[in-house]
C-alpha atoms as a PDB file:
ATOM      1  CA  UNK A   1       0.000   0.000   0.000  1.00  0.00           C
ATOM      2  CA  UNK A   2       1.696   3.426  -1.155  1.00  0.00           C
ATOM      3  CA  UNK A   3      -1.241   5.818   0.752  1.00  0.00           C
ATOM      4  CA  UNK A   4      -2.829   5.071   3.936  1.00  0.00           C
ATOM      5  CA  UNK A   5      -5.642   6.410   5.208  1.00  0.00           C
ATOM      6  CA  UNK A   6      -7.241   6.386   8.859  1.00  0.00           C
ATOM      7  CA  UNK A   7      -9.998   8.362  10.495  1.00  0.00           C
ATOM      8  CA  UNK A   8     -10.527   9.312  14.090  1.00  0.00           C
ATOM      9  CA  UNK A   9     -13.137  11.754  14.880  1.00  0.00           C
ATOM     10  CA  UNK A  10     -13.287  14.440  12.911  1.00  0.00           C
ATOM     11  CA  UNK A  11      -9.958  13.656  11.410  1.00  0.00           C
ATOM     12  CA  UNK A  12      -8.744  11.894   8.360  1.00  0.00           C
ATOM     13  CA  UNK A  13      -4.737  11.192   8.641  1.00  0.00           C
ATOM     14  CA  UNK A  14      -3.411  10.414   5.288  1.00  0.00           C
ATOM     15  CA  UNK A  15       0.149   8.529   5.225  1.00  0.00           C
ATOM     16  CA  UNK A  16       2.630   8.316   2.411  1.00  0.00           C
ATOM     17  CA  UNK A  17       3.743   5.396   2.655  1.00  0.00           C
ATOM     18  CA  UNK A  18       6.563   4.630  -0.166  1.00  0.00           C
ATOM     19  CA  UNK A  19       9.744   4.868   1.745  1.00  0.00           C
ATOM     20  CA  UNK A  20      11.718   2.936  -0.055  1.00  0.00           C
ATOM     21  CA  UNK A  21      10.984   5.406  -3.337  1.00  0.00           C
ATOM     22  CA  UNK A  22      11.172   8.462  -1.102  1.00  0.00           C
ATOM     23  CA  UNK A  23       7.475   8.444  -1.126  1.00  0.00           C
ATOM     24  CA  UNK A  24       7.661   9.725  -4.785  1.00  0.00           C
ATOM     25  CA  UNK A  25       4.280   9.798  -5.883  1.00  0.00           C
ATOM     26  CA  UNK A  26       2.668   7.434  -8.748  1.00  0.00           C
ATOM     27  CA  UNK A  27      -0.992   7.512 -10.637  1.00  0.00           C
ATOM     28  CA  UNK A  28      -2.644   5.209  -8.385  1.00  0.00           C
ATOM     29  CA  UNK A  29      -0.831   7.475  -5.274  1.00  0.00           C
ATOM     30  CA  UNK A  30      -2.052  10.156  -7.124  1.00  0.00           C
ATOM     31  CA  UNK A  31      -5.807   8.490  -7.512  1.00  0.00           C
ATOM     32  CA  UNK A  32      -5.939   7.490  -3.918  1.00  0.00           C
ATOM     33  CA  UNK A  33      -5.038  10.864  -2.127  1.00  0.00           C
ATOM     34  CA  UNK A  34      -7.557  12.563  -4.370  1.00  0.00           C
ATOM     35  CA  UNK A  35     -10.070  10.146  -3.093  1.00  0.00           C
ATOM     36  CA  UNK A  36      -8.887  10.951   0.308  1.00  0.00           C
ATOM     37  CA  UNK A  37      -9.558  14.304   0.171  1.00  0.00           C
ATOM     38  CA  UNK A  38     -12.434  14.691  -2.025  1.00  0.00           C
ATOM     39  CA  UNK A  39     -14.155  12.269   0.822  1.00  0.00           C
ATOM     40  CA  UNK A  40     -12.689  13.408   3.790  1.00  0.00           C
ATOM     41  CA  UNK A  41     -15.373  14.160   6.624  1.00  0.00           C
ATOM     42  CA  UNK A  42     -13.021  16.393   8.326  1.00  0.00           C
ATOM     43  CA  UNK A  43      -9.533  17.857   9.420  1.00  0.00           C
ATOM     44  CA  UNK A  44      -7.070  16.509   7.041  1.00  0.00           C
ATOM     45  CA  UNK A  45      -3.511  15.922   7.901  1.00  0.00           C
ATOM     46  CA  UNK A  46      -1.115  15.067   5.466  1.00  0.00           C
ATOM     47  CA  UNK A  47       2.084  12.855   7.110  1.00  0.00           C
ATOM     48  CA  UNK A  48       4.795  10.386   5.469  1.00  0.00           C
ATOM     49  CA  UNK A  49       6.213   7.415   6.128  1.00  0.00           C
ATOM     50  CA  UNK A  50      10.455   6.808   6.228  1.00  0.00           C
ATOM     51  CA  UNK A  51      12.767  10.056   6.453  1.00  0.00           C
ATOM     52  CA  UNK A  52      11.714  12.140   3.382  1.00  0.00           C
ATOM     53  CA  UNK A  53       8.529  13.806   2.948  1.00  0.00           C
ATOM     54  CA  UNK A  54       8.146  13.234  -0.850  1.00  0.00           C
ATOM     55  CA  UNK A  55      10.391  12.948  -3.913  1.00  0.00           C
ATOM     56  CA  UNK A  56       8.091  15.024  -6.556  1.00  0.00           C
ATOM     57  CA  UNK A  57       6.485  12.429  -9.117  1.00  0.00           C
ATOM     58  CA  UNK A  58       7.923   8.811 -10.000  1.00  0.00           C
ATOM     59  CA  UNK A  59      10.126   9.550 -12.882  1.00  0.00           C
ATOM     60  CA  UNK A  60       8.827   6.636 -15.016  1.00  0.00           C
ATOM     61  CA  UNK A  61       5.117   7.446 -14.335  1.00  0.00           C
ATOM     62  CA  UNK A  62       6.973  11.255 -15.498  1.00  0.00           C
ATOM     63  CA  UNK A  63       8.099  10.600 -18.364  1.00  0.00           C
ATOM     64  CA  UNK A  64       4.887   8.650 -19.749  1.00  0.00           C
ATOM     65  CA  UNK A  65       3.046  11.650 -19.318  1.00  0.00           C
ATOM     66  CA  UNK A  66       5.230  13.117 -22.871  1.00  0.00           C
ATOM     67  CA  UNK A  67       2.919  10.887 -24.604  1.00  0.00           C
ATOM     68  CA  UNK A  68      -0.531  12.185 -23.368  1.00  0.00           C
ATOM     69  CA  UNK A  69      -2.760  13.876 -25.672  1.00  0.00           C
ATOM     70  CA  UNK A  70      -5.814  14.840 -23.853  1.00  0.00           C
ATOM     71  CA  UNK A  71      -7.136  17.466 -21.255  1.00  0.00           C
ATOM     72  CA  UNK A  72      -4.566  18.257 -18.460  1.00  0.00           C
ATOM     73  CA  UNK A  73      -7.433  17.498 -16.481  1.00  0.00           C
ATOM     74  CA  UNK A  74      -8.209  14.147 -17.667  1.00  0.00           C
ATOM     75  CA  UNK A  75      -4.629  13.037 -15.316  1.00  0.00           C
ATOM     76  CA  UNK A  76      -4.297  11.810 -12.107  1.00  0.00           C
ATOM     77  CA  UNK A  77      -1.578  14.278 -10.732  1.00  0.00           C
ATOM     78  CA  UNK A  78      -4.870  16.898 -11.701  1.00  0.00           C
ATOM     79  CA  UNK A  79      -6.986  15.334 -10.537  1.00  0.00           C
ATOM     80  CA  UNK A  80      -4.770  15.473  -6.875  1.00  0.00           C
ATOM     81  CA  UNK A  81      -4.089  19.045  -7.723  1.00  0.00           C
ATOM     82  CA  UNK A  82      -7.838  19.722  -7.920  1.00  0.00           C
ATOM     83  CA  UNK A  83      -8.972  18.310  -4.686  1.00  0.00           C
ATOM     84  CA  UNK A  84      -6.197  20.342  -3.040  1.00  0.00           C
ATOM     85  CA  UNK A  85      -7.630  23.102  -4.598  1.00  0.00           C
ATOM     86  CA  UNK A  86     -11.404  23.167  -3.385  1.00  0.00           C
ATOM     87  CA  UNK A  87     -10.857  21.214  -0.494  1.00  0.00           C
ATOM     88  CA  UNK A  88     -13.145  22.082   2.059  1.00  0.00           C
ATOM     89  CA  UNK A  89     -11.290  20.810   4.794  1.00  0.00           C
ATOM     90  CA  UNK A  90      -8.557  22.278   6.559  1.00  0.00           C
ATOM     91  CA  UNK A  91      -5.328  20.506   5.369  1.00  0.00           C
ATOM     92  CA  UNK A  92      -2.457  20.588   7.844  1.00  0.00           C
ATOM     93  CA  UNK A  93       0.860  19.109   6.691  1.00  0.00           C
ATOM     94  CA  UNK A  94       3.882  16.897   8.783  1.00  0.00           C
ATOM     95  CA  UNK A  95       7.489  17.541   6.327  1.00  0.00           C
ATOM     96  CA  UNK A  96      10.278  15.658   7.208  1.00  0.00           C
ATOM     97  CA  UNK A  97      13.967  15.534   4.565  1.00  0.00           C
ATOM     98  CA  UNK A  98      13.059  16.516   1.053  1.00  0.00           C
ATOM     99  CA  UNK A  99      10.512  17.839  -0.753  1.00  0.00           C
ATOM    100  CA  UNK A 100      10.975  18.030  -4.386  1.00  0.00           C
ATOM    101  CA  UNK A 101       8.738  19.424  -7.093  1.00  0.00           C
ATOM    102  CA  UNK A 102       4.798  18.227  -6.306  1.00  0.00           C
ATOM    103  CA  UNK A 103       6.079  17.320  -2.654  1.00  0.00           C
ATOM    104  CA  UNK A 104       6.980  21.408  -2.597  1.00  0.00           C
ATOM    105  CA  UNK A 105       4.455  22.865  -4.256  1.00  0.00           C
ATOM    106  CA  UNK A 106       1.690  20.869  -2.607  1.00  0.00           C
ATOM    107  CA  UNK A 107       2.188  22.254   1.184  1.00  0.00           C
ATOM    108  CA  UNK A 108       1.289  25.843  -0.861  1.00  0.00           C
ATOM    109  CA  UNK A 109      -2.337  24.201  -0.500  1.00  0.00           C
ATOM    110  CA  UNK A 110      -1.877  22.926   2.593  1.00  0.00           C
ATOM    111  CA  UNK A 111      -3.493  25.409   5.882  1.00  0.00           C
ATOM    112  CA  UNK A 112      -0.624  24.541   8.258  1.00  0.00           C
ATOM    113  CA  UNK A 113       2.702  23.375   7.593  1.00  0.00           C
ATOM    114  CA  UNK A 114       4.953  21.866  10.045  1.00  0.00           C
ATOM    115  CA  UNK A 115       8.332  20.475   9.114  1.00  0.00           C
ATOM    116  CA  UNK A 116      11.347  18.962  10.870  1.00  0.00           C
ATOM    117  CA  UNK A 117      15.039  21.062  11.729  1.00  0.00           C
ATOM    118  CA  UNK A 118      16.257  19.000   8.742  1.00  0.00           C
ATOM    119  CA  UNK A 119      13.723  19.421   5.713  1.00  0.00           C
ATOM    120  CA  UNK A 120      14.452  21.169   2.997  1.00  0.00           C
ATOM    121  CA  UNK A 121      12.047  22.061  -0.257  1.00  0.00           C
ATOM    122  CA  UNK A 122      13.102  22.421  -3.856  1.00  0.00           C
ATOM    123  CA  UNK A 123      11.401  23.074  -6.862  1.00  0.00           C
ATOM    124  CA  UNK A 124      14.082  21.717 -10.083  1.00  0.00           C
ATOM    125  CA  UNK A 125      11.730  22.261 -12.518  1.00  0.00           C
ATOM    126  CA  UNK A 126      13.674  24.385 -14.534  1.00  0.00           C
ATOM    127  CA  UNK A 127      16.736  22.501 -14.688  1.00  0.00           C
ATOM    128  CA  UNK A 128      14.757  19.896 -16.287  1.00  0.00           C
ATOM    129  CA  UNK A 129      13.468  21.809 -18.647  1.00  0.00           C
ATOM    130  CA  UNK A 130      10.314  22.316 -17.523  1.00  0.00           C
ATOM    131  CA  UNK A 131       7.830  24.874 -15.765  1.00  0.00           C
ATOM    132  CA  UNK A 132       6.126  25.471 -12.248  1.00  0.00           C
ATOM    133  CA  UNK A 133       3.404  23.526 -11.735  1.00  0.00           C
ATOM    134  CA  UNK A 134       0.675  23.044  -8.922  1.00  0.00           C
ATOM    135  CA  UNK A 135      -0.382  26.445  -9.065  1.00  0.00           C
ATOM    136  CA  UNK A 136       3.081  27.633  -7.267  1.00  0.00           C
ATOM    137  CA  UNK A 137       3.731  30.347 -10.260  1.00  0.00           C
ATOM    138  CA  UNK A 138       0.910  32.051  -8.728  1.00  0.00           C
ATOM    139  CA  UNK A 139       0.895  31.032  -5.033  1.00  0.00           C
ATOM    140  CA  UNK A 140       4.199  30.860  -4.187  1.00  0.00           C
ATOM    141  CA  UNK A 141       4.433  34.566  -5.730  1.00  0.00           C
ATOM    142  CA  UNK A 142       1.838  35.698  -3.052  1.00  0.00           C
ATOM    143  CA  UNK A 143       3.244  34.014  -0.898  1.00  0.00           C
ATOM    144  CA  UNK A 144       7.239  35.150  -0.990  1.00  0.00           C
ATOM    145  CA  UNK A 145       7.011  38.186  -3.638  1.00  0.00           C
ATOM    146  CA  UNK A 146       7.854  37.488  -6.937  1.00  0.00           C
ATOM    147  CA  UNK A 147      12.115  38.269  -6.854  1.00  0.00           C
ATOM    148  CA  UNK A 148      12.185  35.472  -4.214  1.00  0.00           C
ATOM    149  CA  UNK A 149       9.700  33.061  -5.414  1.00  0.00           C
ATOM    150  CA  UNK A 150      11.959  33.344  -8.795  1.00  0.00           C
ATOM    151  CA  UNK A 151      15.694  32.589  -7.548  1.00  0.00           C
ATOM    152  CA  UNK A 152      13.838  29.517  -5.605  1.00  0.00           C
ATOM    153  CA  UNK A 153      11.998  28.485  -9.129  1.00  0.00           C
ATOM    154  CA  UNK A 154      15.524  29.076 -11.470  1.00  0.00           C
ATOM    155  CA  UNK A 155      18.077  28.057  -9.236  1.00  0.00           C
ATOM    156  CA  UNK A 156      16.250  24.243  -7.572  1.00  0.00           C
ATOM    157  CA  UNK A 157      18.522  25.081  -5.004  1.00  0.00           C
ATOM    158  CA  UNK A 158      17.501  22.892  -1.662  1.00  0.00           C
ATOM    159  CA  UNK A 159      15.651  25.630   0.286  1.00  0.00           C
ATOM    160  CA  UNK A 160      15.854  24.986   4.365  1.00  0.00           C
ATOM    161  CA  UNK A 161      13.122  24.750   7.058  1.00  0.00           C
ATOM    162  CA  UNK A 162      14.655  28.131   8.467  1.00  0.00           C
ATOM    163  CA  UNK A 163      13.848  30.147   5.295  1.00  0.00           C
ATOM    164  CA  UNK A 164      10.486  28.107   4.846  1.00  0.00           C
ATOM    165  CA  UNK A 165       9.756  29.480   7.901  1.00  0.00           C
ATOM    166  CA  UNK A 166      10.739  33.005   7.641  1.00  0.00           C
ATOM    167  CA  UNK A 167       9.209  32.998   3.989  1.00  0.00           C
ATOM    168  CA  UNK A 168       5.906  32.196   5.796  1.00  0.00           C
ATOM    169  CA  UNK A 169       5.831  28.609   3.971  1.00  0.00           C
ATOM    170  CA  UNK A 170       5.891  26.597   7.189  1.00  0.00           C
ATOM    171  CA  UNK A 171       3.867  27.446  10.780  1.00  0.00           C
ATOM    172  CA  UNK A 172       6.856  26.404  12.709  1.00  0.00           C
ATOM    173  CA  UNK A 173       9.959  24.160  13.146  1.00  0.00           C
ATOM    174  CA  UNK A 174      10.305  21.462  15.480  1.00  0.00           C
ATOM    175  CA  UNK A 175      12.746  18.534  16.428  1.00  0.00           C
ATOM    176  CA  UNK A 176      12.245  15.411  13.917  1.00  0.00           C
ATOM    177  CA  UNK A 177      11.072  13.226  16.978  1.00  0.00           C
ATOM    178  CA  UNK A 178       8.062  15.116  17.791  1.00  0.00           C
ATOM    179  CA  UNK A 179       7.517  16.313  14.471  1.00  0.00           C
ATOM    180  CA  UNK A 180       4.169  13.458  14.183  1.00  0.00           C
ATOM    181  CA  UNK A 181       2.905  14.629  17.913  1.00  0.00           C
ATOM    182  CA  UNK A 182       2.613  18.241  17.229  1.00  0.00           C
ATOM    183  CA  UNK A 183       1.025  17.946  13.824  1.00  0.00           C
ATOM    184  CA  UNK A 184      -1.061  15.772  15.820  1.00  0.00           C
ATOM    185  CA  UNK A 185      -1.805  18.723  17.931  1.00  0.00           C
ATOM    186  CA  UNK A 186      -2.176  20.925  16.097  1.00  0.00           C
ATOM    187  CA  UNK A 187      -4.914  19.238  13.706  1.00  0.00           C
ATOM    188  CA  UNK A 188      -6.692  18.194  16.860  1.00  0.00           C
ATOM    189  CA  UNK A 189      -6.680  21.472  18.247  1.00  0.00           C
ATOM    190  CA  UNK A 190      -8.623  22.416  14.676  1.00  0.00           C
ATOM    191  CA  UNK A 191     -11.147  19.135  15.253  1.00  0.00           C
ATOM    192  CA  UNK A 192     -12.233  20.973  18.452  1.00  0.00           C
ATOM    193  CA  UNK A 193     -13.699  23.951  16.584  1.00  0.00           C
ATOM    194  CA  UNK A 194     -17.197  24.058  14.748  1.00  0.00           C
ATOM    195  CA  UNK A 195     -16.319  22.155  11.648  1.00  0.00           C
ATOM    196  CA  UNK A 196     -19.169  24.460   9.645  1.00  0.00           C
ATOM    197  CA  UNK A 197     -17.260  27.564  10.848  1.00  0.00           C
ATOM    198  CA  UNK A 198     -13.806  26.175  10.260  1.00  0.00           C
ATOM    199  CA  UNK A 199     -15.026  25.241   6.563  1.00  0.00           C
ATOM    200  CA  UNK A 200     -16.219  28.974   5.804  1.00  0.00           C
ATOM    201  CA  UNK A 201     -13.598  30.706   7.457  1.00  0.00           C
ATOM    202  CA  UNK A 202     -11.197  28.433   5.214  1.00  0.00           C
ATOM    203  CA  UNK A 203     -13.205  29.330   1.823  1.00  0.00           C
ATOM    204  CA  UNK A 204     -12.972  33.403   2.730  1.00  0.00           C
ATOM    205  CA  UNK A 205      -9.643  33.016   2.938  1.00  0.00           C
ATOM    206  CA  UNK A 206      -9.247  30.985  -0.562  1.00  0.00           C
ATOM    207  CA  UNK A 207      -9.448  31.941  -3.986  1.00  0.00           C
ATOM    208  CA  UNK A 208      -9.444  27.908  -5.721  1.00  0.00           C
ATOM    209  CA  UNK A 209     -11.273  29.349  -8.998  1.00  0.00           C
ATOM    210  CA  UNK A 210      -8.369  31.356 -10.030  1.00  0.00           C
ATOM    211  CA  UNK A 211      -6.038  29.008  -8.566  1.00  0.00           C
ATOM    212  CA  UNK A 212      -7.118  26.531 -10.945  1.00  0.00           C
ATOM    213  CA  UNK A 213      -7.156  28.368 -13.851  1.00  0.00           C
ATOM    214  CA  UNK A 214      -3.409  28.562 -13.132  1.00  0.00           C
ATOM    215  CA  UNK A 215      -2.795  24.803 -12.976  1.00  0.00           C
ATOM    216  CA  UNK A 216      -4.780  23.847 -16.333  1.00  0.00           C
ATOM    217  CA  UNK A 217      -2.652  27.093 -17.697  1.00  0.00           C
ATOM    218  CA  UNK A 218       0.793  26.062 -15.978  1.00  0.00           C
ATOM    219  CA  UNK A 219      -0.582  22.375 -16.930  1.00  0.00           C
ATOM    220  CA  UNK A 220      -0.650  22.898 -20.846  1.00  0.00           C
ATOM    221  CA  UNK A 221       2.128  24.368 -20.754  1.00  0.00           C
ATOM    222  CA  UNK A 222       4.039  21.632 -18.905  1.00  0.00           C
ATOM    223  CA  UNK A 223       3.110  18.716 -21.292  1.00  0.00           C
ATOM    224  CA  UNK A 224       4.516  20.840 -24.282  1.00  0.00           C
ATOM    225  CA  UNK A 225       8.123  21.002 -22.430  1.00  0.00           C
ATOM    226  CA  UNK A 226       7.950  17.200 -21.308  1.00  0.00           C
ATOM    227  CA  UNK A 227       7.902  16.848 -25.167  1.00  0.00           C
ATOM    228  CA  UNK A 228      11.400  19.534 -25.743  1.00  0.00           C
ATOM    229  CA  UNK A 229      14.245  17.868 -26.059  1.00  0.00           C
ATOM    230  CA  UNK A 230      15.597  19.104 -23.020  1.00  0.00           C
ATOM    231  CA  UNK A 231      13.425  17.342 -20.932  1.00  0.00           C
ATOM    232  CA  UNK A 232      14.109  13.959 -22.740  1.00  0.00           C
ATOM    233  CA  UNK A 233      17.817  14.867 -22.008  1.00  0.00           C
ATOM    234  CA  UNK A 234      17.463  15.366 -18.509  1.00  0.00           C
ATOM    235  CA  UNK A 235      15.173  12.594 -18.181  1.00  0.00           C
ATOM    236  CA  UNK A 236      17.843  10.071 -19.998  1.00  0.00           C
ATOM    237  CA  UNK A 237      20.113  10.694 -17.519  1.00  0.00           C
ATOM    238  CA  UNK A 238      18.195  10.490 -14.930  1.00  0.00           C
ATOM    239  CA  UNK A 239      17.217   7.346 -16.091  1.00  0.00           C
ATOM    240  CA  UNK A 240      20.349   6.458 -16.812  1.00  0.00           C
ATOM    241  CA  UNK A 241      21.720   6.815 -12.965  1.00  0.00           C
ATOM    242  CA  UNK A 242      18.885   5.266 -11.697  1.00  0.00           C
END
């Protein structure tokens, strides 16, 4: 099982749970934590197995994506994208060693993030030839300004928990072996308030049609460069190493 999912009350705790690939994320991953949040009946919090967070998409299930010729919004990474994007339910997020790509620009949906001293986020999608994705052109330029949300998109340099926190991308820091009790905490302390109040307050403070409309737009966009050459390059040798 790559995802699992377990519900308390009034919470839904979804687990990566692909250690052994760095919890990089696959189409039926992809599938299942859409169904996971599209269904939850409450306060969502997002945790992974082994001692990184996430490794951005499973480079094979990647580089099959070249090949698609449909709607962006006929794929399963979408489909994820668009239950972050009008979920109703407060999403509060455990990070722990990388986060790369998706596994980055994901927490930017997320209502509460929490990561270990040791993460780090990075977002290489340039150096493979490719563009932002998940919405982050737009929200991670509210979030950090543009001039800062562009040296993190062009150089993929590993970005630390310090400056995730002091770029108001994570809540707060803490040690790796209580990172799972205080997200713990922290979600419960959300299942304690009137969920119909904690849903509204969420949607005032969210904006998921225009959000959106930036993922199918960074979306079409993204399939054309999977086709340049220099993503087939970078690709190869990835491939190549692995």
């Amino acid at each position: 099982m790559s995802v699992k999912v377990t519900d308390t009350e009034g919470l839904r705790r979804i687990r990566l749970d692909r250690a052994a690939k760095k919890n990089a994320l696959d189409h039926h991953m992809y599938t299942t934590l859409s169904e996971a949040i599209e269904t939850s009946p409450g306060v969502i919090l997002l945790e992974a197995d082994g001692g990184d967070f996430c490794a951005g998409n499973d480079i094979v299930d990647f580089v099959s994506l070249a090949s698609h010729e449909g709607a962006v919004e006929d794929l399963p990474v979408f489909r994820f994208l668009k239950a972050l994007t009008y979920a109703q339910m407060p999403i509060v997020a455990a990070v722990q060693g990388q986060a790369v790509g998706v596994g980055t620009t994901l927490l930017l949906h997320c209502d509460q993030v929490l990561m270990s001293e040791e993460a780090r986020l990075s977002l290489p999608f340039l150096k493979l030839g490719l563009t932002p994705e998940g919405g982050s052109s737009l929200l991670l330029t509210q979030r950090i300004g543009h001039a800062r949300a562009f040296e993190w998109l062009t150089s993929g340099r590993a970005i630390p928990a310090s400056e995730a926190l002091s770029t108001g991308i994570a809540n707060r820091i803490v040690a790796r072996e209580a990172l799972e009790a205080e997200a713990l905490r922290v979600a419960s302390q959300l299942v304690a308030l009137p969920l119909s109040a904690l849903i509204e307050a969420k949607a005032l403070m969210r904006q998921p049609n225009l959000v959106w409309a930036q993922i199918v737009r960074e979306g079409e966009i993204f399939l054309a460069r999977l086709k340049s050459p220099e993503a087939a390059a970078a690709f190869a040798a990835f491939l190549k190493k692995a």
